[in-house]
C-alpha atoms as a PDB file:
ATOM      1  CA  UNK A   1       0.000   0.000   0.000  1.00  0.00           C
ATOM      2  CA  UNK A   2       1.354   3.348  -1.112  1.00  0.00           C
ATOM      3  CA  UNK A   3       0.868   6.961  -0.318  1.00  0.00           C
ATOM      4  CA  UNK A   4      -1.556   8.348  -2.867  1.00  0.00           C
ATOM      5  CA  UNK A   5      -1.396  11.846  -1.674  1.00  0.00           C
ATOM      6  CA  UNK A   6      -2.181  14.937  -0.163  1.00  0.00           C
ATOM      7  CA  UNK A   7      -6.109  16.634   0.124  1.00  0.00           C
ATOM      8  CA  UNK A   8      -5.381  20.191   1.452  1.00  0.00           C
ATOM      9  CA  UNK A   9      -9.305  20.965   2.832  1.00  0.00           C
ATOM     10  CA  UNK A  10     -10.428  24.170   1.661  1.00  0.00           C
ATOM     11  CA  UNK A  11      -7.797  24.355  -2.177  1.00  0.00           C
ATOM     12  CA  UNK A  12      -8.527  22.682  -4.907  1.00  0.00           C
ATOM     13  CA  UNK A  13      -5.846  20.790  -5.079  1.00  0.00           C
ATOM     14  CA  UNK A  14      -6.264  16.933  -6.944  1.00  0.00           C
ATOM     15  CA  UNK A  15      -4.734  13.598  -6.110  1.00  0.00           C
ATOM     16  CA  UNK A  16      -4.851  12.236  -9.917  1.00  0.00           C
ATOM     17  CA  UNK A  17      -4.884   8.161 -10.957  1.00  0.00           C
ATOM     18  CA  UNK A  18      -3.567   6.951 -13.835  1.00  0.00           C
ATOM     19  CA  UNK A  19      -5.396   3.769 -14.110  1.00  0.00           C
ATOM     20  CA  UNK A  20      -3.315   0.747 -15.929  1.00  0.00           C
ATOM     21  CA  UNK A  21      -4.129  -2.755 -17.222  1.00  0.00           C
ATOM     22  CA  UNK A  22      -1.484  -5.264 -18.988  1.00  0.00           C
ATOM     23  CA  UNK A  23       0.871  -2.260 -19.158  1.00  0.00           C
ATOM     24  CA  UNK A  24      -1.603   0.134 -20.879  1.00  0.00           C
ATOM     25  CA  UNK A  25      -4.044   3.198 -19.943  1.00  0.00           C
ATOM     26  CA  UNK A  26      -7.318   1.796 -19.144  1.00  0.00           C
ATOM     27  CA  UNK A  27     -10.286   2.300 -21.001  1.00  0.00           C
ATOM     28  CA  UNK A  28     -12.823   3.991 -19.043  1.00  0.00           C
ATOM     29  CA  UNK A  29     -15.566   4.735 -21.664  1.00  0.00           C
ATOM     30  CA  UNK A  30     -17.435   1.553 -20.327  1.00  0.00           C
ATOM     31  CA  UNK A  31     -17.022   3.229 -16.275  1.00  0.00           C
ATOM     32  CA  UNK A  32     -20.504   3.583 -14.524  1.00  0.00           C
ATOM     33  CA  UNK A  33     -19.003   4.663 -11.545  1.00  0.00           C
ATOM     34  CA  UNK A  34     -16.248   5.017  -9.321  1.00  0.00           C
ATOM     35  CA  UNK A  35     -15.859   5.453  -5.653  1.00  0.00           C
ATOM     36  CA  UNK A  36     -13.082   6.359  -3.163  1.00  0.00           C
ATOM     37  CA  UNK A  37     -13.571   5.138   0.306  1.00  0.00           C
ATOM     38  CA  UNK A  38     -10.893   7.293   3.245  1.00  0.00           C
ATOM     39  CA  UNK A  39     -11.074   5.579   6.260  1.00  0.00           C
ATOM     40  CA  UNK A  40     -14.995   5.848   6.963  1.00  0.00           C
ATOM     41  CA  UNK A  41     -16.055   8.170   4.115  1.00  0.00           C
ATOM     42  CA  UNK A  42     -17.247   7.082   0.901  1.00  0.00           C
ATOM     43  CA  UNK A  43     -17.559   9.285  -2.489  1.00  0.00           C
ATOM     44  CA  UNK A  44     -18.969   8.250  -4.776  1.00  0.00           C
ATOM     45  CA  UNK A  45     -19.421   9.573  -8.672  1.00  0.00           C
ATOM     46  CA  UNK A  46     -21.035   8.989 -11.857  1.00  0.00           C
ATOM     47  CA  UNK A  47     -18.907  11.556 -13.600  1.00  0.00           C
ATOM     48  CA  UNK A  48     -21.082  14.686 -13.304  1.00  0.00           C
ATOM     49  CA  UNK A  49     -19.441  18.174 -13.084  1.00  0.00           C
ATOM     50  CA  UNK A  50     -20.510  18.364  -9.839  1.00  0.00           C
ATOM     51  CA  UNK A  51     -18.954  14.947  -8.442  1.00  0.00           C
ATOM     52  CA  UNK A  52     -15.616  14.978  -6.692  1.00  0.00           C
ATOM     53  CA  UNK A  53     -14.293  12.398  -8.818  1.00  0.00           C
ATOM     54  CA  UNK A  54     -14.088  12.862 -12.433  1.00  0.00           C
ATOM     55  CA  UNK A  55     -12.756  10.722 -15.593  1.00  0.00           C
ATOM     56  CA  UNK A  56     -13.050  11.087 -19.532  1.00  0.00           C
ATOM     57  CA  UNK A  57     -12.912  14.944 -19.258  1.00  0.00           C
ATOM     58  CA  UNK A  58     -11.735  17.099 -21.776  1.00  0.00           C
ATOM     59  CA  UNK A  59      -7.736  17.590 -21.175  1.00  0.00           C
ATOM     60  CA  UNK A  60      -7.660  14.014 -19.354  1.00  0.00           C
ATOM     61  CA  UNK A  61      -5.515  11.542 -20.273  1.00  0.00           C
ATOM     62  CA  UNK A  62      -6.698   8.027 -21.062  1.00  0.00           C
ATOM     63  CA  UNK A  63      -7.067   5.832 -17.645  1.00  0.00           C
ATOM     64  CA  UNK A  64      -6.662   9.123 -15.840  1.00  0.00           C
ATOM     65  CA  UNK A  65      -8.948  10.300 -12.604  1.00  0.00           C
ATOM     66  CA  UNK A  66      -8.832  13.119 -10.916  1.00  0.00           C
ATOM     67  CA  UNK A  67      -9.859  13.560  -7.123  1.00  0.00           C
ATOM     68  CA  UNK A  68     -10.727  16.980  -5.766  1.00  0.00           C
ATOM     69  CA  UNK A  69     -11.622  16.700  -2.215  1.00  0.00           C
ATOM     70  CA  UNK A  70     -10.838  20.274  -1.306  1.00  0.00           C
ATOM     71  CA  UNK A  71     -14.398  20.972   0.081  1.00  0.00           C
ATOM     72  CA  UNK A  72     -14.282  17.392   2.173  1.00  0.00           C
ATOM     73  CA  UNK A  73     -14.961  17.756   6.245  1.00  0.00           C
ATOM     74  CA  UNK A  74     -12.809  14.555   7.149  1.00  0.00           C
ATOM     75  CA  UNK A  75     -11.126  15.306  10.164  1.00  0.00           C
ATOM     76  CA  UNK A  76      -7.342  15.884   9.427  1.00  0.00           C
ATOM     77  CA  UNK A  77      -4.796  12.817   9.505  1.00  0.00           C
ATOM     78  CA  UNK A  78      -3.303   9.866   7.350  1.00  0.00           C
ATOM     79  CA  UNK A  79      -6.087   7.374   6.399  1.00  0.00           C
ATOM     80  CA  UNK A  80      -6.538   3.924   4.422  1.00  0.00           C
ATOM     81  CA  UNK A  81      -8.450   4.266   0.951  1.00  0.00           C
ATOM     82  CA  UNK A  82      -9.502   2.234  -1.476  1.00  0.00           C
ATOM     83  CA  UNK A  83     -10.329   2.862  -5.633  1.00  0.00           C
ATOM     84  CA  UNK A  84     -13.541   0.691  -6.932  1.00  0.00           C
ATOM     85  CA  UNK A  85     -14.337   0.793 -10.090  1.00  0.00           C
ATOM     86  CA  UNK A  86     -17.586  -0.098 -11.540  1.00  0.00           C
ATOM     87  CA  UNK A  87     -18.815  -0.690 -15.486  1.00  0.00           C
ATOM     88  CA  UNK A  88     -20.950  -3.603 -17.369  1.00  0.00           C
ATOM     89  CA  UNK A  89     -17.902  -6.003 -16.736  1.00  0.00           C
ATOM     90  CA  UNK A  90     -17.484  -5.389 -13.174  1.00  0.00           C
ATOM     91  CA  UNK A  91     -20.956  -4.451 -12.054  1.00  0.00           C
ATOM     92  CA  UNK A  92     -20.179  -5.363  -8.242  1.00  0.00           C
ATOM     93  CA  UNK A  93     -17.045  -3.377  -8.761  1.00  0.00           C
ATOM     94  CA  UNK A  94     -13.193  -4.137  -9.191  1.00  0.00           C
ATOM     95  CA  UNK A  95     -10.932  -2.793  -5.972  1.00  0.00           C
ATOM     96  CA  UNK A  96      -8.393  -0.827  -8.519  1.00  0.00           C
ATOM     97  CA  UNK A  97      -6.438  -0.032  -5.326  1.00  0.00           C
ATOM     98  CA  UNK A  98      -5.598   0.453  -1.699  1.00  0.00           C
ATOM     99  CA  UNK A  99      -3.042   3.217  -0.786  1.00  0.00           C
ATOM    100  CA  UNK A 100      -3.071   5.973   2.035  1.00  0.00           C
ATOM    101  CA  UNK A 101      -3.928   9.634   1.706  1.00  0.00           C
ATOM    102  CA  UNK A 102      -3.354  12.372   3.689  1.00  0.00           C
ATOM    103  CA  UNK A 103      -5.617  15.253   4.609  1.00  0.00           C
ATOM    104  CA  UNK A 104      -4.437  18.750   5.824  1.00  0.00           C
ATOM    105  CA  UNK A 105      -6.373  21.110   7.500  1.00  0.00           C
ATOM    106  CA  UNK A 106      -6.414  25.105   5.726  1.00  0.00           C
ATOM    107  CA  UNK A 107      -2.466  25.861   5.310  1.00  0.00           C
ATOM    108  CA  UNK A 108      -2.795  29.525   4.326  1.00  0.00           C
ATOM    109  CA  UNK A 109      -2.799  31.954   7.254  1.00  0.00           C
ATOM    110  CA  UNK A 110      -6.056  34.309   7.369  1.00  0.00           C
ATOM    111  CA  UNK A 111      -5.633  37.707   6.211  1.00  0.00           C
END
């Protein structure tokens, strides 16, 4: 289990996956959804602009997702997570990864 990064609450900031199989970018055009469990919290997204986890974007790379948990109210500290990933081959999901990510309180000083 690797470190997958850093969320810094209250930036917008993005921990980014570049999701692999047999060497190669993974096709996500067949994704339904993906969620990120961190430690007790679970987001989950379908893709909409509006969902903390997005894939297929415009400016994306193929097999990439992007996390932006800026706006998240997990208490700061280093927790377990784990990447699911769910389309019409792995409709009860496939556990892409586990890996630890950190989360930082605000780190810029009020005016």
């Amino acid at each position: 289990m690797g470190t997958w990064g850093t969320v810094y609450k209250g930036h917008d900031n993005t921990i980014n996956f570049m999701l692999r199989e047999d060497g190669a970018d993974y096709d996500l055009s067949s994704v339904t959804t993906i969620t990120l469990t961190i430690g007790t919290t679970l987001f989950s997204s379908t893709n909409q602009p509006s969902d903390e986890l997005r894939w297929q974007q415009s400016g994306y790379s193929r097999g990439e997702v992007r996390a932006a948990l800026g706006g998240t109210s997990i208490t700061a500290g280093t927790y377990n997570a784990y990447l699911i990933v769910y389309s019409s081959t792995y409709t009860t999901g496939l556990v892409w990864g586990t890996g630890t990510i950190r989360i930082v309180d605000e780190v810029e000083a009020s005016p």
